[in-house]
N, C-alpha and C. Protein backbone atom coordinates (compact mmCIF):
# COMPACT_ATOMS: atom_id res chain seq x y z
N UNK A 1 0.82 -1.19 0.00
CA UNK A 1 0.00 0.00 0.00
C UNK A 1 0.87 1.26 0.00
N UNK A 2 1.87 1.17 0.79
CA UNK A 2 2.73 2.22 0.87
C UNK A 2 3.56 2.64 -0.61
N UNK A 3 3.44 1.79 -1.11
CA UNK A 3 4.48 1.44 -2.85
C UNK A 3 3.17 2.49 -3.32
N UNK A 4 2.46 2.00 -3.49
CA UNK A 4 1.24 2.48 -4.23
C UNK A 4 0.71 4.19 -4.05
N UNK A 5 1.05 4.22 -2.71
CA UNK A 5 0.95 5.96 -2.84
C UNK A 5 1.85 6.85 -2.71
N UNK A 6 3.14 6.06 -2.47
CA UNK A 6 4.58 6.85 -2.98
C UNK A 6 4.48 6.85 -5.24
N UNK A 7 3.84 5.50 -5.33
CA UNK A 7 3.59 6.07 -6.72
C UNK A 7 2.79 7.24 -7.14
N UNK A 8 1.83 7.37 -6.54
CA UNK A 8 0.48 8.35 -6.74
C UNK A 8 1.85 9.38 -6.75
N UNK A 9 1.51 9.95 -5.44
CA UNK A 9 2.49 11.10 -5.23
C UNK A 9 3.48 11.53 -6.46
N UNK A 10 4.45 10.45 -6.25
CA UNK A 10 5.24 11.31 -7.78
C UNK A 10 4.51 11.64 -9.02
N UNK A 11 3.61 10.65 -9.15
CA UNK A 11 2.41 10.88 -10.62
C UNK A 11 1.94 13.07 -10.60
N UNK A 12 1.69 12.48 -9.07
CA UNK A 12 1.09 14.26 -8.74
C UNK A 12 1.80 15.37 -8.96
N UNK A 13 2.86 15.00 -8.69
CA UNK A 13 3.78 16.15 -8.65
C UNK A 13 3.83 16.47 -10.11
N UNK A 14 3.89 15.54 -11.56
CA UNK A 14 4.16 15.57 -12.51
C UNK A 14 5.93 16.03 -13.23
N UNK A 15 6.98 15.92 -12.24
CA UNK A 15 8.25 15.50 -12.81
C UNK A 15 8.61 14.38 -13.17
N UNK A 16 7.96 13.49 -12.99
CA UNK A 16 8.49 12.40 -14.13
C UNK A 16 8.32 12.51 -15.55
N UNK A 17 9.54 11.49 -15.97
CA UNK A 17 9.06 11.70 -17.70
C UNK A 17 8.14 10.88 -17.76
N UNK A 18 7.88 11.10 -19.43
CA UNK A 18 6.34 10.13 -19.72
C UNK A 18 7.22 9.11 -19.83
N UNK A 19 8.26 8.26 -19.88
CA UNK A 19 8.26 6.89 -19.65
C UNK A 19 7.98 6.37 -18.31
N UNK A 20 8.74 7.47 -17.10
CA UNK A 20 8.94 7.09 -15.78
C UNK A 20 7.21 7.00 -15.32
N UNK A 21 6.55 8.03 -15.91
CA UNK A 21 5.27 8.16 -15.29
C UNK A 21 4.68 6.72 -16.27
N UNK A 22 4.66 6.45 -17.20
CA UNK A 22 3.89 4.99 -17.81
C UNK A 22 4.32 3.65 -16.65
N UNK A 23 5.78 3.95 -16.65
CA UNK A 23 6.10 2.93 -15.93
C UNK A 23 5.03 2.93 -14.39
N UNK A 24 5.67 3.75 -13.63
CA UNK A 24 4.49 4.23 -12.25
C UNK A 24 3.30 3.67 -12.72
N UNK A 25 2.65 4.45 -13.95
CA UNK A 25 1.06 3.86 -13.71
C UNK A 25 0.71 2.20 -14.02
N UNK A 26 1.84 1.90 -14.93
CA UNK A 26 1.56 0.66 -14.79
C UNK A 26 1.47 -0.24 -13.69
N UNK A 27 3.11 0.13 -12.94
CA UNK A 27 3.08 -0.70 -11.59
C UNK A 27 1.74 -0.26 -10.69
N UNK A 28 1.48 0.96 -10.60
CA UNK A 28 -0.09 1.37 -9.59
C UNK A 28 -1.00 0.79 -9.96
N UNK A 29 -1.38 0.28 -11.59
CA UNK A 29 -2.40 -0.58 -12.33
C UNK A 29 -2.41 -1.64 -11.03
N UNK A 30 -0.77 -2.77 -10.95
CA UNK A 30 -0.53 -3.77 -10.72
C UNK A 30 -0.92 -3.84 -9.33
N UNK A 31 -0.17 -3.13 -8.57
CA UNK A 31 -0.32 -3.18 -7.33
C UNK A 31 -2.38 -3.46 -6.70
N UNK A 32 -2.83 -2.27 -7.43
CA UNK A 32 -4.38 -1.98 -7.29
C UNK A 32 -4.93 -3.10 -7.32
N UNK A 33 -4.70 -3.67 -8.37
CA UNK A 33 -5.26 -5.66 -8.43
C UNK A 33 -5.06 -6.52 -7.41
N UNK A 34 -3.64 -5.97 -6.93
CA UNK A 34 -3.40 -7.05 -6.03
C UNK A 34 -3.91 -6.66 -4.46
N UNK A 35 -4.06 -5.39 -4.57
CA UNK A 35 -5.14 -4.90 -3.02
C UNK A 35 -6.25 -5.37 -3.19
N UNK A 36 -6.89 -5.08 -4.62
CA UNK A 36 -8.40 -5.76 -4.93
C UNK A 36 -8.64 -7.14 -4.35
N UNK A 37 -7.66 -7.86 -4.87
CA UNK A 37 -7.56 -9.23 -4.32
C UNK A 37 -7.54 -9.63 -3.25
N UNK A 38 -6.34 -8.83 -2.87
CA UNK A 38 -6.85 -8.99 -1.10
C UNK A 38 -7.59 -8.65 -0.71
N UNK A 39 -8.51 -7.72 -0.98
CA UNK A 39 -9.40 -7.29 -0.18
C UNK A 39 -10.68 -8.50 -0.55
N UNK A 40 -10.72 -8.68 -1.39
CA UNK A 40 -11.82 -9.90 -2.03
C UNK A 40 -11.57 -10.93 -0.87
N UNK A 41 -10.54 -11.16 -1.04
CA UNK A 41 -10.58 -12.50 0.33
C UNK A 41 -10.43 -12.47 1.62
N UNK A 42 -9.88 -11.27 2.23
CA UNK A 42 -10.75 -10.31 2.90
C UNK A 42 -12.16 -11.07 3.52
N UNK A 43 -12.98 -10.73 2.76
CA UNK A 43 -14.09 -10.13 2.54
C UNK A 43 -14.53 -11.79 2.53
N UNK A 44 -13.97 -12.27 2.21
CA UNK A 44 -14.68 -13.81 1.75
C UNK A 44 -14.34 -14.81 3.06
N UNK A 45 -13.02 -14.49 3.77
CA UNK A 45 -13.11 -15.50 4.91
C UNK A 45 -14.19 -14.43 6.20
N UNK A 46 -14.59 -13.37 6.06
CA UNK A 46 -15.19 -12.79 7.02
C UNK A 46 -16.73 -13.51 6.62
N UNK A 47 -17.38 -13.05 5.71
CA UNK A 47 -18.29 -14.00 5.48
C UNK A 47 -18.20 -15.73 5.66
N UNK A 48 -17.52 -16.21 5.76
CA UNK A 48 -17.50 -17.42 6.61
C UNK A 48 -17.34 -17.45 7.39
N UNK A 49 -16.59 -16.55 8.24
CA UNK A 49 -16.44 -16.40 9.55
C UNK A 49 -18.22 -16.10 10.15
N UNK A 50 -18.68 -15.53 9.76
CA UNK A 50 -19.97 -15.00 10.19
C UNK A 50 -21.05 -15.90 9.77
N UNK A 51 -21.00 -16.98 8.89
CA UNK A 51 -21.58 -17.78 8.14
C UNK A 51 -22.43 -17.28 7.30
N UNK A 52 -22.34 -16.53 7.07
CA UNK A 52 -22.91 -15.77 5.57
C UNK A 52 -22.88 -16.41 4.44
N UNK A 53 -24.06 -16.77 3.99
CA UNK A 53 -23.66 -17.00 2.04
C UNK A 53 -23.18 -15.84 0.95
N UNK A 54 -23.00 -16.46 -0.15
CA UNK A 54 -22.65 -15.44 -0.96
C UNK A 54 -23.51 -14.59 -1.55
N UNK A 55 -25.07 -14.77 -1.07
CA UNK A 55 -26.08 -14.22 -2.22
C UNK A 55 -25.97 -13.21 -0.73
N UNK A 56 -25.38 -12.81 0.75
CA UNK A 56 -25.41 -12.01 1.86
C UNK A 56 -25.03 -10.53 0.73
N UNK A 57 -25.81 -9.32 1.58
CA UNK A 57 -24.90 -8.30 0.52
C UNK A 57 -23.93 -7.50 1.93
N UNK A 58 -22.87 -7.07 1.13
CA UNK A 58 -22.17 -6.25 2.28
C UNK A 58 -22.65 -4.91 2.36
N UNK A 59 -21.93 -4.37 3.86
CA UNK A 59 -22.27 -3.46 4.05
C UNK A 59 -21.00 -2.29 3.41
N UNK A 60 -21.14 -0.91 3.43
CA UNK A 60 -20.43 0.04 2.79
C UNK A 60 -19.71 0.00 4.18
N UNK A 61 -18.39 0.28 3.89
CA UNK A 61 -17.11 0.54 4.62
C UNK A 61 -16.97 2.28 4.84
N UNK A 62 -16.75 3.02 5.54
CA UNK A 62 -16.48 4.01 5.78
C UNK A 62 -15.02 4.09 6.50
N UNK A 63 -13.61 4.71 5.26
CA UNK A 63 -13.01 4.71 6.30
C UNK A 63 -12.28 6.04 7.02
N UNK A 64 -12.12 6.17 7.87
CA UNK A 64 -12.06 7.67 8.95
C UNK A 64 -11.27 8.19 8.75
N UNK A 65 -9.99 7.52 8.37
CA UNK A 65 -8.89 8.23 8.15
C UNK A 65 -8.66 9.20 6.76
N UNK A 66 -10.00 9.19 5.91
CA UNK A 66 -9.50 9.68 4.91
C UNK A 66 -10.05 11.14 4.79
């Protein structure tokens, strides 16, 4: 997570070149999938934990720090 918004950041600033910045967004592409993912399973042993099926809907996350 931390990779991921030290990427943002330089994106923001806009001194990178357009290769350095393609490169960045690609790896931020990569990274993003792989939070997605985790968060998917996440999400999937908590619903078993709780015994929830999959047709259960979740609830919206609010988070504070942002």
């Amino acid at each position: 997570m931390k990779e991921l918004e030290s990427l943002i950041e330089a994106l923001e600033q806009g001194d990178l070149s357009l290769e350095a910045s393609l490169q960045s967004f690609e790896r931020g592409v990569a990274l993003t999938r792989i939070c997605q993912a985790s968060l998917q399973e996440a999400e999937q042993k908590i619903r078993i934990l709780n015994g929830e099926t999959q047709t259960s809907e979740l609830e919206s996350f609010t988070d504070d720090n942002e």
